[in-house]
PDB file of N, CA and C in Angstrom:
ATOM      1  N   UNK A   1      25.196 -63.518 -32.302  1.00  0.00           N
ATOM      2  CA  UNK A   1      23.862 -63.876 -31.864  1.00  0.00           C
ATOM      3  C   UNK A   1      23.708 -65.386 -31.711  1.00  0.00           C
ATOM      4  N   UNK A   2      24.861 -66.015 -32.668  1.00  0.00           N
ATOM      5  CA  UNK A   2      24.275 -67.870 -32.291  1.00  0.00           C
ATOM      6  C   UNK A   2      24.490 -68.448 -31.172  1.00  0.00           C
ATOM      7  N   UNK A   3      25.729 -67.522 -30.323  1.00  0.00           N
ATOM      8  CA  UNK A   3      26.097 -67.965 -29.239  1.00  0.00           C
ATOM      9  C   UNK A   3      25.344 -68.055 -28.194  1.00  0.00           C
ATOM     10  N   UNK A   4      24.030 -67.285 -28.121  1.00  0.00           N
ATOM     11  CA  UNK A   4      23.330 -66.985 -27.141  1.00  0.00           C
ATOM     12  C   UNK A   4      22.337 -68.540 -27.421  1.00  0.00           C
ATOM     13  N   UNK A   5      22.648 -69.384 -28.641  1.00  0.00           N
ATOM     14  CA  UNK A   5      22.021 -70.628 -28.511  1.00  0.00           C
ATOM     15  C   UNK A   5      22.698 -71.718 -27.436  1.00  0.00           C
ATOM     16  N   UNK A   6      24.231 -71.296 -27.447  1.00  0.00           N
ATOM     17  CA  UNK A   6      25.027 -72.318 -26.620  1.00  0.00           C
ATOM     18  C   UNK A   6      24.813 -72.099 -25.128  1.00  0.00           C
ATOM     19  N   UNK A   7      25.418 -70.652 -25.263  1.00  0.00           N
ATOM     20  CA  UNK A   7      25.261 -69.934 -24.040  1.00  0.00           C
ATOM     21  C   UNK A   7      23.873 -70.075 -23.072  1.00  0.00           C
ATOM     22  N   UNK A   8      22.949 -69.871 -23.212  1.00  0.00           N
ATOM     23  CA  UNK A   8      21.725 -69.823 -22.532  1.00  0.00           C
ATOM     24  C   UNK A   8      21.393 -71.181 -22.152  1.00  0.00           C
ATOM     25  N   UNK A   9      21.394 -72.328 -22.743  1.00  0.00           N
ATOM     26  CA  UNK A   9      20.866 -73.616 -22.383  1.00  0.00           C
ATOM     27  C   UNK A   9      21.929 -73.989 -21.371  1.00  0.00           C
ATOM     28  N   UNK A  10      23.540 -74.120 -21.723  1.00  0.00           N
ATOM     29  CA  UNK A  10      24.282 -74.073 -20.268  1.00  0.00           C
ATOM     30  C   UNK A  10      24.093 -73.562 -19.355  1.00  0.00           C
ATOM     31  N   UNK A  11      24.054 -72.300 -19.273  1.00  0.00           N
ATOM     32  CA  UNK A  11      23.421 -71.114 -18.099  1.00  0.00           C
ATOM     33  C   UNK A  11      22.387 -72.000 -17.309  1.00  0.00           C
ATOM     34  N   UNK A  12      21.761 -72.222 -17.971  1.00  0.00           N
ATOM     35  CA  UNK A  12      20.202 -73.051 -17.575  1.00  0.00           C
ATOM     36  C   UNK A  12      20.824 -74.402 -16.780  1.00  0.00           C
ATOM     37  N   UNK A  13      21.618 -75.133 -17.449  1.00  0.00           N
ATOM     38  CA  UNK A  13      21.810 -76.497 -16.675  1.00  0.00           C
ATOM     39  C   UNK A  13      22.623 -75.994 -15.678  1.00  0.00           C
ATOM     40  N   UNK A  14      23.390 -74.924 -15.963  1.00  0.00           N
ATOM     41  CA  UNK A  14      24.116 -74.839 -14.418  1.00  0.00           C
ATOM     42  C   UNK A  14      23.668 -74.809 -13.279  1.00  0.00           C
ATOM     43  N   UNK A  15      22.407 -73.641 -13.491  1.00  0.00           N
ATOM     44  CA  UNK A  15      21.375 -73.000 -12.446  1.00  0.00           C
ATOM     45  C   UNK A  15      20.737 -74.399 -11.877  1.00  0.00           C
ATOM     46  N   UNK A  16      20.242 -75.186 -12.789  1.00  0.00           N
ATOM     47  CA  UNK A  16      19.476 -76.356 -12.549  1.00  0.00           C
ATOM     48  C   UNK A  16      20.253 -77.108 -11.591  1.00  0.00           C
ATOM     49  N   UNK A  17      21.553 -77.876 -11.988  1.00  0.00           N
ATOM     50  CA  UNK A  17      21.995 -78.774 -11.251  1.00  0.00           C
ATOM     51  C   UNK A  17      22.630 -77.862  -9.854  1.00  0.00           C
ATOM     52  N   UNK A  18      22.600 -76.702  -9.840  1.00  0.00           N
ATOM     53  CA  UNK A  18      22.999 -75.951  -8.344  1.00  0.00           C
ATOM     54  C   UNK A  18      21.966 -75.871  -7.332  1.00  0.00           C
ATOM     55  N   UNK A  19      20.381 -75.767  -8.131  1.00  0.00           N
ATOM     56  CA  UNK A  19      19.475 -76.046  -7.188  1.00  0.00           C
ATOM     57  C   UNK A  19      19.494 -77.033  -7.047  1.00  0.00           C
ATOM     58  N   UNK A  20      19.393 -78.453  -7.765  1.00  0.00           N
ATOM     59  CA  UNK A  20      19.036 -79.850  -7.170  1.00  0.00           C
ATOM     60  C   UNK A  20      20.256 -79.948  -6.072  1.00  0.00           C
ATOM     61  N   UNK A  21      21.762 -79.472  -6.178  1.00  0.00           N
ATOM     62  CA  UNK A  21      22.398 -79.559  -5.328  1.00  0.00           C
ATOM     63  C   UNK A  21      22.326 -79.417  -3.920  1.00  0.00           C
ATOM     64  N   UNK A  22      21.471 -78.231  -4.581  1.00  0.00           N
ATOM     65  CA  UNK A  22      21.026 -77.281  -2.753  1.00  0.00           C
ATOM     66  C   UNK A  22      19.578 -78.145  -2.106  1.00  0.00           C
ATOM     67  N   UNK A  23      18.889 -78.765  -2.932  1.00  0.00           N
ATOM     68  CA  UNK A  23      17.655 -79.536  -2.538  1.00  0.00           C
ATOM     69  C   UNK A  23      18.011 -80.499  -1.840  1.00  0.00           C
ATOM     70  N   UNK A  24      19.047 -81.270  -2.539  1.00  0.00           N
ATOM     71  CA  UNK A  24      19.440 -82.309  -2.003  1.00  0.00           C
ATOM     72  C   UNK A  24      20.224 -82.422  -0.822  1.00  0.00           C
ATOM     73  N   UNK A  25      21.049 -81.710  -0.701  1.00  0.00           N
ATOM     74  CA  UNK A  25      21.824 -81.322   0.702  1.00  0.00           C
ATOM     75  C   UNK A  25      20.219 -80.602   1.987  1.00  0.00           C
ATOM     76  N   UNK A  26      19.686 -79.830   1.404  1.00  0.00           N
ATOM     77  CA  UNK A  26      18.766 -79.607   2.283  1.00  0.00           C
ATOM     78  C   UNK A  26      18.103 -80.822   2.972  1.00  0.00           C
ATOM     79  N   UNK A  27      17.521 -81.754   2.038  1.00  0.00           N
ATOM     80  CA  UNK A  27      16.908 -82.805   2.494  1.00  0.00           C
ATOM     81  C   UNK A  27      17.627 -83.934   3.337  1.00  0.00           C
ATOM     82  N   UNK A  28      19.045 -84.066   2.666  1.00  0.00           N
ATOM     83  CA  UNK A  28      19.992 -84.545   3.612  1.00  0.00           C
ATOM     84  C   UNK A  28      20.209 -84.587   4.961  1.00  0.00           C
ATOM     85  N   UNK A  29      19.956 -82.921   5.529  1.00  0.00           N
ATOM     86  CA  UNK A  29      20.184 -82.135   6.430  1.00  0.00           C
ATOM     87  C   UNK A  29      21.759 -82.070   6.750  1.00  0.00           C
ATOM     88  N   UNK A  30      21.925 -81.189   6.054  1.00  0.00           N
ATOM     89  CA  UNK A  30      23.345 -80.570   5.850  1.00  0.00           C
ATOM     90  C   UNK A  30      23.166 -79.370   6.466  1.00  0.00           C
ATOM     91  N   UNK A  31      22.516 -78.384   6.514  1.00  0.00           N
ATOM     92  CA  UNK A  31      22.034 -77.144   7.127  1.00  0.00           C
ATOM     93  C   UNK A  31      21.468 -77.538   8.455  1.00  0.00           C
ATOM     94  N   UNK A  32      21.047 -78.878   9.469  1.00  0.00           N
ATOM     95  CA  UNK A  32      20.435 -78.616  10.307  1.00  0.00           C
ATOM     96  C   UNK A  32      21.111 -77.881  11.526  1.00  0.00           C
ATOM     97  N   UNK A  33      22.222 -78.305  11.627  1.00  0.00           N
ATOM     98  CA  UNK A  33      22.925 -77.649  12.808  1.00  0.00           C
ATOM     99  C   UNK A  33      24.397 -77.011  12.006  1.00  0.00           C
ATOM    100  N   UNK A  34      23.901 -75.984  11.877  1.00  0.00           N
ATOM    101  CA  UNK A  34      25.557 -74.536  11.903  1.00  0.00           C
ATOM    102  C   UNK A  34      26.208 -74.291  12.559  1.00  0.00           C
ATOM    103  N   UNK A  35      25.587 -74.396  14.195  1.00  0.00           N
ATOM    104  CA  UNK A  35      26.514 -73.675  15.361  1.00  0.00           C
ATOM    105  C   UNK A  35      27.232 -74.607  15.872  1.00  0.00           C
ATOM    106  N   UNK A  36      27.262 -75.987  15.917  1.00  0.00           N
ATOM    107  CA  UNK A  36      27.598 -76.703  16.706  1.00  0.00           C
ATOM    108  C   UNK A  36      29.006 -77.180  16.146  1.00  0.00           C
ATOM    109  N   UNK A  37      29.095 -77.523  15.252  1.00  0.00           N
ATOM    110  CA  UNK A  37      30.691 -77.948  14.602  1.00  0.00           C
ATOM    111  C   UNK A  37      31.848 -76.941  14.716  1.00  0.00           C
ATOM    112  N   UNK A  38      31.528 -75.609  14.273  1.00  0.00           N
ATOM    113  CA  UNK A  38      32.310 -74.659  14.628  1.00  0.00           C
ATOM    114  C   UNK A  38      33.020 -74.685  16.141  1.00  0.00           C
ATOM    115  N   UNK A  39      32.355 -74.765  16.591  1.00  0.00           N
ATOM    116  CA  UNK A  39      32.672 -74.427  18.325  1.00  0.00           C
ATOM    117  C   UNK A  39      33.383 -76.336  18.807  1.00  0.00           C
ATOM    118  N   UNK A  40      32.836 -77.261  18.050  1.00  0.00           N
ATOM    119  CA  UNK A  40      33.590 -78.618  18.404  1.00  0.00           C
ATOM    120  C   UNK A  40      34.796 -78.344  18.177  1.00  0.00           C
ATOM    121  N   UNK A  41      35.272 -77.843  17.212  1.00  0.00           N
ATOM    122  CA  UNK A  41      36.636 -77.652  17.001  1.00  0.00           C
ATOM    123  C   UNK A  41      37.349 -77.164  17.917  1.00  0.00           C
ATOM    124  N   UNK A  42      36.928 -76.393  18.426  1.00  0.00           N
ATOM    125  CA  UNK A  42      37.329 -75.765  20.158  1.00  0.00           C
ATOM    126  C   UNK A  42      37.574 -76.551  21.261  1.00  0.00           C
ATOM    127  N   UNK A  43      36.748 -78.021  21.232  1.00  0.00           N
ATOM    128  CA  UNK A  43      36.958 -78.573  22.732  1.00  0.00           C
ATOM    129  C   UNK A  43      36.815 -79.825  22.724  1.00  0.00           C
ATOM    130  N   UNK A  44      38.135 -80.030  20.785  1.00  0.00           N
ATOM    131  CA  UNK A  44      38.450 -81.562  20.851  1.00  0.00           C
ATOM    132  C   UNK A  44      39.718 -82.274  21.400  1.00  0.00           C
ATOM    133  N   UNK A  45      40.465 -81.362  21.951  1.00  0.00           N
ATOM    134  CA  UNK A  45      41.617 -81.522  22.631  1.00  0.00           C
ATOM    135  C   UNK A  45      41.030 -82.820  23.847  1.00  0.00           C
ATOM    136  N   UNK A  46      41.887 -83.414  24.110  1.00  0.00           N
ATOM    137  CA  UNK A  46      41.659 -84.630  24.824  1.00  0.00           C
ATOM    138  C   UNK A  46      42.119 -84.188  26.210  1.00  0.00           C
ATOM    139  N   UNK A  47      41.591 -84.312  27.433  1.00  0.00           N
ATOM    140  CA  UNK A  47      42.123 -84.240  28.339  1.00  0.00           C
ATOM    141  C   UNK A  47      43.472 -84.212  29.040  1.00  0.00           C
ATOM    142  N   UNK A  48      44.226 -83.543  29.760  1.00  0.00           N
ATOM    143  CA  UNK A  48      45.317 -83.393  30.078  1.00  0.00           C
ATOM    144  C   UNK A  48      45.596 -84.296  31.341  1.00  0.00           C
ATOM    145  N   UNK A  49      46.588 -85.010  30.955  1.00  0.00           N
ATOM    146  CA  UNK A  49      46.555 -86.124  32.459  1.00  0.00           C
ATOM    147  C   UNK A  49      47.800 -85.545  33.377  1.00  0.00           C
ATOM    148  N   UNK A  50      47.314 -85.472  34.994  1.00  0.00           N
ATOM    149  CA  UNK A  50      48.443 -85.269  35.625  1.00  0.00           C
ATOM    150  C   UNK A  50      49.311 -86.344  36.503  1.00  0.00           C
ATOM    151  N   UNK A  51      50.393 -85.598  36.603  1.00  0.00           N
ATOM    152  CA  UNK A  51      51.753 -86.412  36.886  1.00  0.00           C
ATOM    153  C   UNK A  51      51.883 -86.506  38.131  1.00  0.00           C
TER     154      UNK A  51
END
């Protein structure tokens, strides 16, 4: 039963510092654009020069 003294207040700071994590990246704007990086990866190839 004492463990649930250790146990529970960690639990708690974990939860805590995962939301400020997620607040902070939100406000950042880390989430504003999803679609667009994915698909850059697709059409960073540099032009092909001909001979």
């Amino acid at each position: 039963m004492s463990i649930l003294y250790i146990v529970l207040p960690l639990a708690l700071v974990i939860v805590l510092g995962a939301v400020v994590a997620f607040v902070w990246a939100t406000r950042q704007g880390q989430f504003d654009d999803l679609d667009t990086p994915p698909l850059r990866v697709l059409h960073d190839d540099e032009p092909r020069r001909r001979q």
